[in-house]
N, C-alpha and C. Protein backbone atom coordinates (compact mmCIF):
# COMPACT_ATOMS: atom_id res chain seq x y z
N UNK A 1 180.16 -0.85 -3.40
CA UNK A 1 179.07 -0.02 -3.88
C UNK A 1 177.77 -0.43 -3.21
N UNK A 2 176.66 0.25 -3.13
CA UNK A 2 175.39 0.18 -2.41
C UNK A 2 174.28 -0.07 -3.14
N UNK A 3 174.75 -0.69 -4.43
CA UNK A 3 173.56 -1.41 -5.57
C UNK A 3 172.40 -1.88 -4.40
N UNK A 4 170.92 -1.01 -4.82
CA UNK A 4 170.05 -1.88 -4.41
C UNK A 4 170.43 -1.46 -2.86
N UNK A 5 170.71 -1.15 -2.00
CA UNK A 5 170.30 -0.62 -0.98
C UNK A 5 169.56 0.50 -0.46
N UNK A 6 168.37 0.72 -0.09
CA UNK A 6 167.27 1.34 -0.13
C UNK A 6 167.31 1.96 1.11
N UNK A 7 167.60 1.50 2.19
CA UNK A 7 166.98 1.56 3.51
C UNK A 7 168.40 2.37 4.28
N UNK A 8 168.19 3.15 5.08
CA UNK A 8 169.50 4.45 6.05
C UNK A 8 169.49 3.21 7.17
N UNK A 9 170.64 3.25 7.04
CA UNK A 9 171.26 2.21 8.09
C UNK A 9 171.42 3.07 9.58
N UNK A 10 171.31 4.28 9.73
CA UNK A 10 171.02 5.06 10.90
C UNK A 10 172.38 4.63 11.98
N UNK A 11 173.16 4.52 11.57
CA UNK A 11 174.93 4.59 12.28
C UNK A 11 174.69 3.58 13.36
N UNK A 12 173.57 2.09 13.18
CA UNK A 12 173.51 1.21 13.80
C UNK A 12 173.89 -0.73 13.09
N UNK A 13 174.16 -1.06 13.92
CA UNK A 13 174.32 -2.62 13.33
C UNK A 13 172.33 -2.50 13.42
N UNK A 14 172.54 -3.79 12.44
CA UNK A 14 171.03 -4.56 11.75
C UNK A 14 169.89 -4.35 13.20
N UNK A 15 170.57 -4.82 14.28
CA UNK A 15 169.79 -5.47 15.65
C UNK A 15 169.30 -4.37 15.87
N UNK A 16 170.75 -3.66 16.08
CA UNK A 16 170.05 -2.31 16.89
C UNK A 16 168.81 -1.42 16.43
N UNK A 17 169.21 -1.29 15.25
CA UNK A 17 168.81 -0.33 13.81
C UNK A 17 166.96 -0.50 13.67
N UNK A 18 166.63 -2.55 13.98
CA UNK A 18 165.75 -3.22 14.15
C UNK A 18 164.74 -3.06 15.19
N UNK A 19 165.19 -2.74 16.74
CA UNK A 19 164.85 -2.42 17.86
C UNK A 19 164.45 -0.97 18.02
N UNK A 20 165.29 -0.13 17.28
CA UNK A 20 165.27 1.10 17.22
C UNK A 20 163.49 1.27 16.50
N UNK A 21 163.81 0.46 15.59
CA UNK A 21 162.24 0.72 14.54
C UNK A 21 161.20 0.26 15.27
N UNK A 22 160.92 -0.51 16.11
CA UNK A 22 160.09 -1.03 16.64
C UNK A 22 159.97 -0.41 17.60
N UNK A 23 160.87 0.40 18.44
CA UNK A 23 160.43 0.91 19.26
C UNK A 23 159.82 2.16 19.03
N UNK A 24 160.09 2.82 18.26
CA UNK A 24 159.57 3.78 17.51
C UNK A 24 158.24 3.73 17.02
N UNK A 25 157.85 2.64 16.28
CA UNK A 25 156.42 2.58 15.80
C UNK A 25 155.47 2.36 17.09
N UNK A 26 156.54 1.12 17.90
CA UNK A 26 155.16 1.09 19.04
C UNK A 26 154.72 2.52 19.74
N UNK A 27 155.43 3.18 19.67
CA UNK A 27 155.22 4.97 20.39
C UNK A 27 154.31 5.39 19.59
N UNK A 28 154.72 5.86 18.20
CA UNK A 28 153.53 6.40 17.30
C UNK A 28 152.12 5.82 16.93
N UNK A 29 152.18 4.13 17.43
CA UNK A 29 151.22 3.70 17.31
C UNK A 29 150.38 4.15 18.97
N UNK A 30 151.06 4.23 20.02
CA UNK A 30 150.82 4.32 21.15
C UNK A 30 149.98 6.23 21.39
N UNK A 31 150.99 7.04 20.96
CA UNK A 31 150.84 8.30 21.21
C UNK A 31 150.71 9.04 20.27
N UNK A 32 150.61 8.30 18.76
CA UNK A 32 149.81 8.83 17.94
C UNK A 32 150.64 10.13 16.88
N UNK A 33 151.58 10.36 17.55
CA UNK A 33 152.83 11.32 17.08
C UNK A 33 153.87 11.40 18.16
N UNK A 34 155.25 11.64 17.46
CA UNK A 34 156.23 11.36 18.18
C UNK A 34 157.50 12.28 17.28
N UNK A 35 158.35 12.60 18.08
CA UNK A 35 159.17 13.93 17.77
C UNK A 35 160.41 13.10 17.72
N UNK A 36 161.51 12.80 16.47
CA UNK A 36 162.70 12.19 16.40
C UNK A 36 163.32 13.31 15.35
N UNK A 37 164.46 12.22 14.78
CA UNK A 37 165.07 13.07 13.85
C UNK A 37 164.39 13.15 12.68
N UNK A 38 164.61 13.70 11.22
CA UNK A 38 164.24 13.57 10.31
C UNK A 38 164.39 12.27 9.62
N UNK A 39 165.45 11.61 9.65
CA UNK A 39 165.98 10.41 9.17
C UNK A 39 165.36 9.31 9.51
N UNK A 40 165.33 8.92 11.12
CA UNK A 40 164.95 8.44 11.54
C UNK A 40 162.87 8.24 11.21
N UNK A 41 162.33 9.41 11.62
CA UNK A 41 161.26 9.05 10.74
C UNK A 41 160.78 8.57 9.53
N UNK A 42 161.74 8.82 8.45
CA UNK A 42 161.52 8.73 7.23
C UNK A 42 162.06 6.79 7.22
N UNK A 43 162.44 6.91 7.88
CA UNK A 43 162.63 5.11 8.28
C UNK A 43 161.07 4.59 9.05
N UNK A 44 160.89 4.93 10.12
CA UNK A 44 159.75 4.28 10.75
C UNK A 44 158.51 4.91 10.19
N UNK A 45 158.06 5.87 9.26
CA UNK A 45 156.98 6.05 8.44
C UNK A 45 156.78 4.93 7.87
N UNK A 46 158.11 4.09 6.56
CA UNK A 46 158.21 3.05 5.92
C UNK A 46 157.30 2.06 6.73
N UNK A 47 157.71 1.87 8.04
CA UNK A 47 157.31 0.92 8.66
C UNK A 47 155.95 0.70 9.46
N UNK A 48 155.88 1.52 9.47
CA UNK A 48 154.65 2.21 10.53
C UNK A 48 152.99 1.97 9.07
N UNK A 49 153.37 2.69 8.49
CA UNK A 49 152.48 2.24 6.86
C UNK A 49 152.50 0.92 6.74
N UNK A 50 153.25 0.14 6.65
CA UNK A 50 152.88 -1.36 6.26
C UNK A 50 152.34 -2.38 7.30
N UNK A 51 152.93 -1.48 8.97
CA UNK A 51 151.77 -2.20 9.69
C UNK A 51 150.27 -1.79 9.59
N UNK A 52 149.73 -0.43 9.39
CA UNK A 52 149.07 -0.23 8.92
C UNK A 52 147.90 -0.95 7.87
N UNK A 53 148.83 -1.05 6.66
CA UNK A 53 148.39 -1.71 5.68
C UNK A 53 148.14 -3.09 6.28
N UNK A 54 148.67 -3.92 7.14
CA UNK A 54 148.79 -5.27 7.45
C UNK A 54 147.30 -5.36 8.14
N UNK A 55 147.17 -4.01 9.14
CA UNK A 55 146.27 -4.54 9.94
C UNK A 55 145.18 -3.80 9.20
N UNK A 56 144.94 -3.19 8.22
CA UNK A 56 143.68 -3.37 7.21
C UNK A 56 143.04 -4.39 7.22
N UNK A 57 143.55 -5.18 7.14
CA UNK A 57 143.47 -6.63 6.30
C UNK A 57 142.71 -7.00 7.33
N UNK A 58 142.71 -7.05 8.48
CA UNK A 58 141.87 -7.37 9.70
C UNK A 58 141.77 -8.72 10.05
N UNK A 59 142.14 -9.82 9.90
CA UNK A 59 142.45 -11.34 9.93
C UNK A 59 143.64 -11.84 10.74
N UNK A 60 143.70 -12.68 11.40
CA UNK A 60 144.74 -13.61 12.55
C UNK A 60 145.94 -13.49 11.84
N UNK A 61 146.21 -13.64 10.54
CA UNK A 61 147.59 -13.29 10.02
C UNK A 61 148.20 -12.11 9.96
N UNK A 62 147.41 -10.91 9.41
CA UNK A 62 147.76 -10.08 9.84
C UNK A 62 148.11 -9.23 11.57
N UNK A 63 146.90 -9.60 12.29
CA UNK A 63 147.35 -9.50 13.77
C UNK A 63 148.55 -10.43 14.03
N UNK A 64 148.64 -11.36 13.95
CA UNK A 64 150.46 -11.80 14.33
C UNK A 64 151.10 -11.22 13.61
N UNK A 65 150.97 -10.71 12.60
CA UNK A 65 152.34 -9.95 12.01
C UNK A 65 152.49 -8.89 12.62
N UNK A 66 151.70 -8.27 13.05
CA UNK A 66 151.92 -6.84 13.65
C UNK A 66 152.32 -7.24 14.92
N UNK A 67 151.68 -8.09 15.82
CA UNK A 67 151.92 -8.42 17.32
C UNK A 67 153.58 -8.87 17.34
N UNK A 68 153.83 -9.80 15.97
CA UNK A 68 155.45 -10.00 15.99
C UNK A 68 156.44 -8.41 15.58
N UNK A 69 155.97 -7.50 16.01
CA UNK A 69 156.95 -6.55 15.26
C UNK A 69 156.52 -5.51 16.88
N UNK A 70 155.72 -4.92 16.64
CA UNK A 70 154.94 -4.32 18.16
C UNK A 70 154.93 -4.94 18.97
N UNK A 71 155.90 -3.92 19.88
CA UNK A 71 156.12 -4.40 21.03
C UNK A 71 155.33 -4.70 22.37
N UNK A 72 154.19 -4.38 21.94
CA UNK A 72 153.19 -3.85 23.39
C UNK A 72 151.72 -4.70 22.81
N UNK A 73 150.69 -5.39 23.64
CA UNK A 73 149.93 -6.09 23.26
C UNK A 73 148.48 -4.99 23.30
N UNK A 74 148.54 -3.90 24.40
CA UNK A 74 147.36 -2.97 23.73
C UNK A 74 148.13 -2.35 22.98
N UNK A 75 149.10 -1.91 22.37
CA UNK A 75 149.23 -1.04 21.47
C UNK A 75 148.40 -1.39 20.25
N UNK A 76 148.70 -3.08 20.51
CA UNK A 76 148.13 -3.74 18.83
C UNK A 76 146.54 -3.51 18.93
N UNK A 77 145.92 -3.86 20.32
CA UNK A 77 144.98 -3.90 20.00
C UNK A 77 144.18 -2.52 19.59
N UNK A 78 145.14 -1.20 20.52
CA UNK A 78 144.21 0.10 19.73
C UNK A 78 144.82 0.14 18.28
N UNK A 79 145.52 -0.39 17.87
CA UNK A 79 145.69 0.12 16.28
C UNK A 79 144.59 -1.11 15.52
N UNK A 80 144.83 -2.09 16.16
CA UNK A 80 143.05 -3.37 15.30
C UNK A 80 141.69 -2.26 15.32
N UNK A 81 141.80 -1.72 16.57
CA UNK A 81 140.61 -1.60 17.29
C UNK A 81 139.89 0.39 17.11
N UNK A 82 141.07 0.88 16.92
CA UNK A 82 140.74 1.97 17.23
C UNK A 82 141.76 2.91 15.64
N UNK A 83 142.47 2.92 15.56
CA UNK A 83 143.03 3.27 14.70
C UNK A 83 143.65 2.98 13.26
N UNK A 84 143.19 1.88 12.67
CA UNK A 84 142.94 1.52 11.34
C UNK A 84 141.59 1.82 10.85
N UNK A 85 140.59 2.30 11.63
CA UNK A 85 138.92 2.74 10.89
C UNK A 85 139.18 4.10 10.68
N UNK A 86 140.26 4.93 11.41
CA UNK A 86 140.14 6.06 10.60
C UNK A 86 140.97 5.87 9.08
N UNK A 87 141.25 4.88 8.48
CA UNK A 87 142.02 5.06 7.61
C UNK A 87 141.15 3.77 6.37
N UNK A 88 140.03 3.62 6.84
CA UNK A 88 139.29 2.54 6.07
C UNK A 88 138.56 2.64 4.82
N UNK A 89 138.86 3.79 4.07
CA UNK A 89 138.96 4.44 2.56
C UNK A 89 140.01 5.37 2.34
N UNK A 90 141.61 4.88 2.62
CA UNK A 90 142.26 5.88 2.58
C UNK A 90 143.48 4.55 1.83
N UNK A 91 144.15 4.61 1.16
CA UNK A 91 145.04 4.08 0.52
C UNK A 91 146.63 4.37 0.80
N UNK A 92 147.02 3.79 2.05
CA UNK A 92 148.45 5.16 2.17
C UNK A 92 148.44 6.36 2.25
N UNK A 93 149.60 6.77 2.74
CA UNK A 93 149.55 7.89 3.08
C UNK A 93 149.50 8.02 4.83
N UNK A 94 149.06 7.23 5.64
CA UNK A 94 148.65 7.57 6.81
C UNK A 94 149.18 8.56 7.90
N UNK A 95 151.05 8.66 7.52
CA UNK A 95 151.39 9.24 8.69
C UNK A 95 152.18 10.87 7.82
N UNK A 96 152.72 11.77 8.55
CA UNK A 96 153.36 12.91 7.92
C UNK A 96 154.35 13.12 8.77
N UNK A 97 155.04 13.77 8.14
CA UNK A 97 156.44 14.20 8.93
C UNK A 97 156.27 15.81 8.86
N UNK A 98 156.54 16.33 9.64
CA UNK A 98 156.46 18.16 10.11
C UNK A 98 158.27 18.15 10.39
N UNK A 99 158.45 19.05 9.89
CA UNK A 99 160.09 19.52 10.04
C UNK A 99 160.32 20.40 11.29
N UNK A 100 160.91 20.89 12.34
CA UNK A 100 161.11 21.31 13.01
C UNK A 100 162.26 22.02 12.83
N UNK A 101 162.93 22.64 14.05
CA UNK A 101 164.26 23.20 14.28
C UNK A 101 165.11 21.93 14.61
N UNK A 102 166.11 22.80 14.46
CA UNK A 102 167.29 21.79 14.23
C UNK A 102 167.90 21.67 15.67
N UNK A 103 168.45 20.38 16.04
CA UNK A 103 168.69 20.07 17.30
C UNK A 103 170.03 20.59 18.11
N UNK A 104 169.79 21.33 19.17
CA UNK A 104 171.23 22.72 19.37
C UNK A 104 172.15 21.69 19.92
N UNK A 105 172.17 20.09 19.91
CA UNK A 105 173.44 19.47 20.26
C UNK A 105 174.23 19.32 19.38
N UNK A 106 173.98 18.51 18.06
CA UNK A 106 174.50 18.37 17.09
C UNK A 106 174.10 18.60 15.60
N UNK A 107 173.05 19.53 15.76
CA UNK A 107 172.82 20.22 14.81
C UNK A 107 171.82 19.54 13.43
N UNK A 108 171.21 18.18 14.17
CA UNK A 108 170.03 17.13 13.53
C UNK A 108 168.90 18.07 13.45
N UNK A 109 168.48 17.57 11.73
CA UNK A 109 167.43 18.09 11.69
C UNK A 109 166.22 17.12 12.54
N UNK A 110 165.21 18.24 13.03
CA UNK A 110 164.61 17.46 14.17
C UNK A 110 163.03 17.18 13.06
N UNK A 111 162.19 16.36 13.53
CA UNK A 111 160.59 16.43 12.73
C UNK A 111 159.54 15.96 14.09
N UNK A 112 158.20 16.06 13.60
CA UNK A 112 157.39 15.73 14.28
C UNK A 112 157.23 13.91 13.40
N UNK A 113 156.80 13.26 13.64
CA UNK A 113 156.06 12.09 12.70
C UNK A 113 154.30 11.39 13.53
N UNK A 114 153.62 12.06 12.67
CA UNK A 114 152.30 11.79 13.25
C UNK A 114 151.23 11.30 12.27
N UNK A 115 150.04 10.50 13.03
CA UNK A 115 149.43 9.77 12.63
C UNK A 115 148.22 10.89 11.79
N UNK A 116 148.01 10.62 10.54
CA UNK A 116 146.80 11.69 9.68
C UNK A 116 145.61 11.57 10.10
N UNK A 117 144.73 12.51 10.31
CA UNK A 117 143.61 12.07 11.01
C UNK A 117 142.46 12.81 10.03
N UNK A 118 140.71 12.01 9.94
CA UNK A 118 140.04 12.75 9.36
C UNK A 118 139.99 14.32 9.61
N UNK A 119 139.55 15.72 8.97
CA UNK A 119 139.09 16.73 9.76
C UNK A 119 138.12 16.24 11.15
N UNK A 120 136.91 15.68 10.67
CA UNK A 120 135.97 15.80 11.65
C UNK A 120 136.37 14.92 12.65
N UNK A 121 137.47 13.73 12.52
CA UNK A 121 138.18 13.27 13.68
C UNK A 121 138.88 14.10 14.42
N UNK A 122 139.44 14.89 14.02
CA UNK A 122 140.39 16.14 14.97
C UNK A 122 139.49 16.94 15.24
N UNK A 123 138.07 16.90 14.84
CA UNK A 123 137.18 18.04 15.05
C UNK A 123 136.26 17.78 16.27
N UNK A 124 136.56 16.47 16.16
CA UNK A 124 135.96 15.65 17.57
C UNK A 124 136.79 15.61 18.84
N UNK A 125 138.04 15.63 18.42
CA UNK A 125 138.92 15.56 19.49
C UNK A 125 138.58 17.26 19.94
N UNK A 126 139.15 18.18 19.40
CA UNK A 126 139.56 19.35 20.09
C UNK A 126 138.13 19.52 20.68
N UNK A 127 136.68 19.16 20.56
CA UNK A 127 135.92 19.32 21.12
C UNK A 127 135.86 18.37 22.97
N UNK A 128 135.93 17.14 22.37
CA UNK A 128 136.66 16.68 23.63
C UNK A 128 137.76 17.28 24.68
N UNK A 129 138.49 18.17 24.07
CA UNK A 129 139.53 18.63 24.51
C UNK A 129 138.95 20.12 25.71
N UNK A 130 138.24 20.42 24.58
CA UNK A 130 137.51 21.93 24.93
C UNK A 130 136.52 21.63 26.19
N UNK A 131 136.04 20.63 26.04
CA UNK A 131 135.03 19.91 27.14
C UNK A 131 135.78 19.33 28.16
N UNK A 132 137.13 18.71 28.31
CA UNK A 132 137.27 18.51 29.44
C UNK A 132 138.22 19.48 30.29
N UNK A 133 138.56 20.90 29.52
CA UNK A 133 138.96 22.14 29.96
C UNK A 133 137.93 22.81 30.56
N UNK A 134 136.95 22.94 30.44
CA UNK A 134 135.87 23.46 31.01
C UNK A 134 135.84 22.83 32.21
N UNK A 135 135.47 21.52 31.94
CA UNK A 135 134.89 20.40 33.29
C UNK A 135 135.75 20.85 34.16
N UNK A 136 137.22 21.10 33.83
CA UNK A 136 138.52 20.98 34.99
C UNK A 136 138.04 22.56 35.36
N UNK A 137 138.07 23.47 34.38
CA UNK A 137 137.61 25.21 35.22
C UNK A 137 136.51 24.74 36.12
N UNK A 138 135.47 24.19 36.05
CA UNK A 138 134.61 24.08 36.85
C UNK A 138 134.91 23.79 38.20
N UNK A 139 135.41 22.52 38.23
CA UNK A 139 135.91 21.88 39.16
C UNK A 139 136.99 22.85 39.92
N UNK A 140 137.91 23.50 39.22
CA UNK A 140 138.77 24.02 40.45
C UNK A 140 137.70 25.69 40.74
N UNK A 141 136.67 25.98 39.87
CA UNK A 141 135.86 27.15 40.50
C UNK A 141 134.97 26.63 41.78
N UNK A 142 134.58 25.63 41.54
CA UNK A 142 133.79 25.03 42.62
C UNK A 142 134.73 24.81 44.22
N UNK A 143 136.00 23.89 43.85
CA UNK A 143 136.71 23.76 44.67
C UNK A 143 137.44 25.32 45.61
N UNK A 144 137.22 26.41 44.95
CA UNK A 144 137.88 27.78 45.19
C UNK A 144 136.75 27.96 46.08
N UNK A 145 135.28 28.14 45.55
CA UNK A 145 134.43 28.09 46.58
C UNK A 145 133.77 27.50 47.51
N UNK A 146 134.38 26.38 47.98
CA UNK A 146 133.93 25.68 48.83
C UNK A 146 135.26 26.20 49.80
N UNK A 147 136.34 25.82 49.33
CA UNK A 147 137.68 26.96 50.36
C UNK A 147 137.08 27.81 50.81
N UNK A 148 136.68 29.46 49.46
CA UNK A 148 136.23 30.59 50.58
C UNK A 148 135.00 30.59 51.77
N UNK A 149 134.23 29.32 51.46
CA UNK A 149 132.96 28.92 52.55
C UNK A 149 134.08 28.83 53.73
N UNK A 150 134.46 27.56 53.28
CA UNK A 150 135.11 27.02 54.92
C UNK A 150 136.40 27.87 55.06
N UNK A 151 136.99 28.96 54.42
CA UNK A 151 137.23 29.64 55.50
C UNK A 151 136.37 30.89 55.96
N UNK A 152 135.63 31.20 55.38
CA UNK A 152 134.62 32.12 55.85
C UNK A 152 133.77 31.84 57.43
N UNK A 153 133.34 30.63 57.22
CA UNK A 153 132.98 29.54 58.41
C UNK A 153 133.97 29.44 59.66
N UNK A 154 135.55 29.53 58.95
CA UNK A 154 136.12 29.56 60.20
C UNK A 154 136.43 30.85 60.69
N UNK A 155 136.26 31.89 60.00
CA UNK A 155 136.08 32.84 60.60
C UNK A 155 135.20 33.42 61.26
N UNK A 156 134.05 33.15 60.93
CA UNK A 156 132.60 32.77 62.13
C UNK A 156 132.67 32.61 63.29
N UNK A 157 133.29 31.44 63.10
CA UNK A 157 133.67 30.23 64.11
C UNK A 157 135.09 31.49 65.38
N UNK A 158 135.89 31.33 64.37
CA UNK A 158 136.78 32.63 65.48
C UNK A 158 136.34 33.34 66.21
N UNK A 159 135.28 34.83 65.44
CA UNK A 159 134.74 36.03 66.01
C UNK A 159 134.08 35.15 66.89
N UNK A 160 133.25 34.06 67.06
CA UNK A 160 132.12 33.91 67.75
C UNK A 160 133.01 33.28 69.44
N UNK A 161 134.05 32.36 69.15
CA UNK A 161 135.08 32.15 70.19
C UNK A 161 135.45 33.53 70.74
N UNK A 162 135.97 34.52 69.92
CA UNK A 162 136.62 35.87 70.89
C UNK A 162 135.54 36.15 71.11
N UNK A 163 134.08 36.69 71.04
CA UNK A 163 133.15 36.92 71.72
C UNK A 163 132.23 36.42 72.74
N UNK A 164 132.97 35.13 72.31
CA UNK A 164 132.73 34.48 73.68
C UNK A 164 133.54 34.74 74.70
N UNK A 165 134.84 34.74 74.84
CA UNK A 165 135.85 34.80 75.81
C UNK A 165 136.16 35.95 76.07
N UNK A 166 135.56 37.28 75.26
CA UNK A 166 135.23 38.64 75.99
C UNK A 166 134.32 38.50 76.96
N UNK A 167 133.06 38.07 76.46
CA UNK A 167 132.21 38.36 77.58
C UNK A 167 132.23 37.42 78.93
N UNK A 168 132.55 36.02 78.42
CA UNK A 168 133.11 35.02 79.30
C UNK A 168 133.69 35.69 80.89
N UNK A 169 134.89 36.08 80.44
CA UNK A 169 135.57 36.28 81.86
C UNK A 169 135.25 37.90 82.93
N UNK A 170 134.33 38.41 81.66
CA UNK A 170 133.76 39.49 82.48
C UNK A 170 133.11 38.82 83.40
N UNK A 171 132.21 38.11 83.34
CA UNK A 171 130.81 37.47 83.93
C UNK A 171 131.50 36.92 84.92
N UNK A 172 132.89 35.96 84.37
CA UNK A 172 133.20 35.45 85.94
C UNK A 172 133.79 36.64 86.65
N UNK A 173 134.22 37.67 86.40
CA UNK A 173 134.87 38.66 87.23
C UNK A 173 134.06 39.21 88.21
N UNK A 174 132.85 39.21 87.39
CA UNK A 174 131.70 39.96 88.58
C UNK A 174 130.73 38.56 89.35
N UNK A 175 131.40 37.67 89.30
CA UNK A 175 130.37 36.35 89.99
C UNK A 175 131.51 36.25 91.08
N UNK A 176 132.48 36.45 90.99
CA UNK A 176 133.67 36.29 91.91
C UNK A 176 133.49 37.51 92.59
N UNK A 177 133.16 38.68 92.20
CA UNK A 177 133.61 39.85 93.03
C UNK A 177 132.03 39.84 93.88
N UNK A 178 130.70 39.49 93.58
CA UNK A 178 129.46 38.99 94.55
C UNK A 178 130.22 38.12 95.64
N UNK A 179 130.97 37.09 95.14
CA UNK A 179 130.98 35.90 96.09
C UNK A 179 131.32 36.57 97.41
């Protein structure tokens, strides 16, 4: 019987099951949302929250606890550094799971699992977002017209060669036919 077993063993031995979780959080801690199964998230949410909670705490004990579990040494530091202040009057809760379609290999339900963000934090981003869509239109409008210059220029450059080499060999025709 499974008295007291809490946790989806996810059709792995302990190690694997272990590696699996960690690799997982370091992503969502990394990229902020990350697309698995349903199951599987509802496992690394568990986990992903209590590093969270750990690195609230903001102190050398808590950073080794997280650095011993996270795999990646900036990951830790943007979650010290950058991503525990959006959550610095927030009590749990941090991450959500979005349900998706179901996966056409074997038929897993699929989810999103992503990090909660203030409004006016996402309100900052898509502005960022919106701003460096512009910058890039700019840049390839600018780049379009500096093309139609230089080839406009080399077409200059052409007519002014064939009008040269029209009148060119007339001139020698009649300097030859004096001689």
């Amino acid at each position: 019987m499974r008295h007291n077993r809490d946790r989806r063993q996810l059709s792995r031995t302990h190690e694997h099951r272990r590696a699996l979780l960690r690799n997982l959080v370091t992503a969502l801690f990394e990229h902020e949302r990350i697309e698995t199964s349903v199951a599987k998230a509802k496992e690394t949410r568990r986990v992903a929250e209590r590093m969270i909670t750990f690195a609230k705490k903001g102190d050398l004990h808590a950073r080794r606890n997280v650095a011993a579990y996270v795999k990646s040494d900036e990951v830790v530091k943007k979650l010290f550094e950058t991503i525990v202040p959006w959550y610095a009057d927030r009590n749990g809760g941090y991450t959500r799971i979005i349900k998706l379609k179901r996966r056409q290999g074997d038929g897993g339900e699929m989810g999103v699992l992503e990090l909660i963000k203030s409004k006016e934090l996402m309100e900052e981003e898509r502005r960022e977002r919106a701003e460096k869509r512009e910058a890039k239109q700019k840049a390839k409008e600018e780049k379009r017209k500096l093309e139609e210059e230089a080839a406009q220029e080399e077409l200059r450059a052409e007519e002014a060669r064939e009008e040269s080499e029209a009148e060119g060999p007339s001139e020698e025709k009649g300097e030859k036919g004096e001689k």
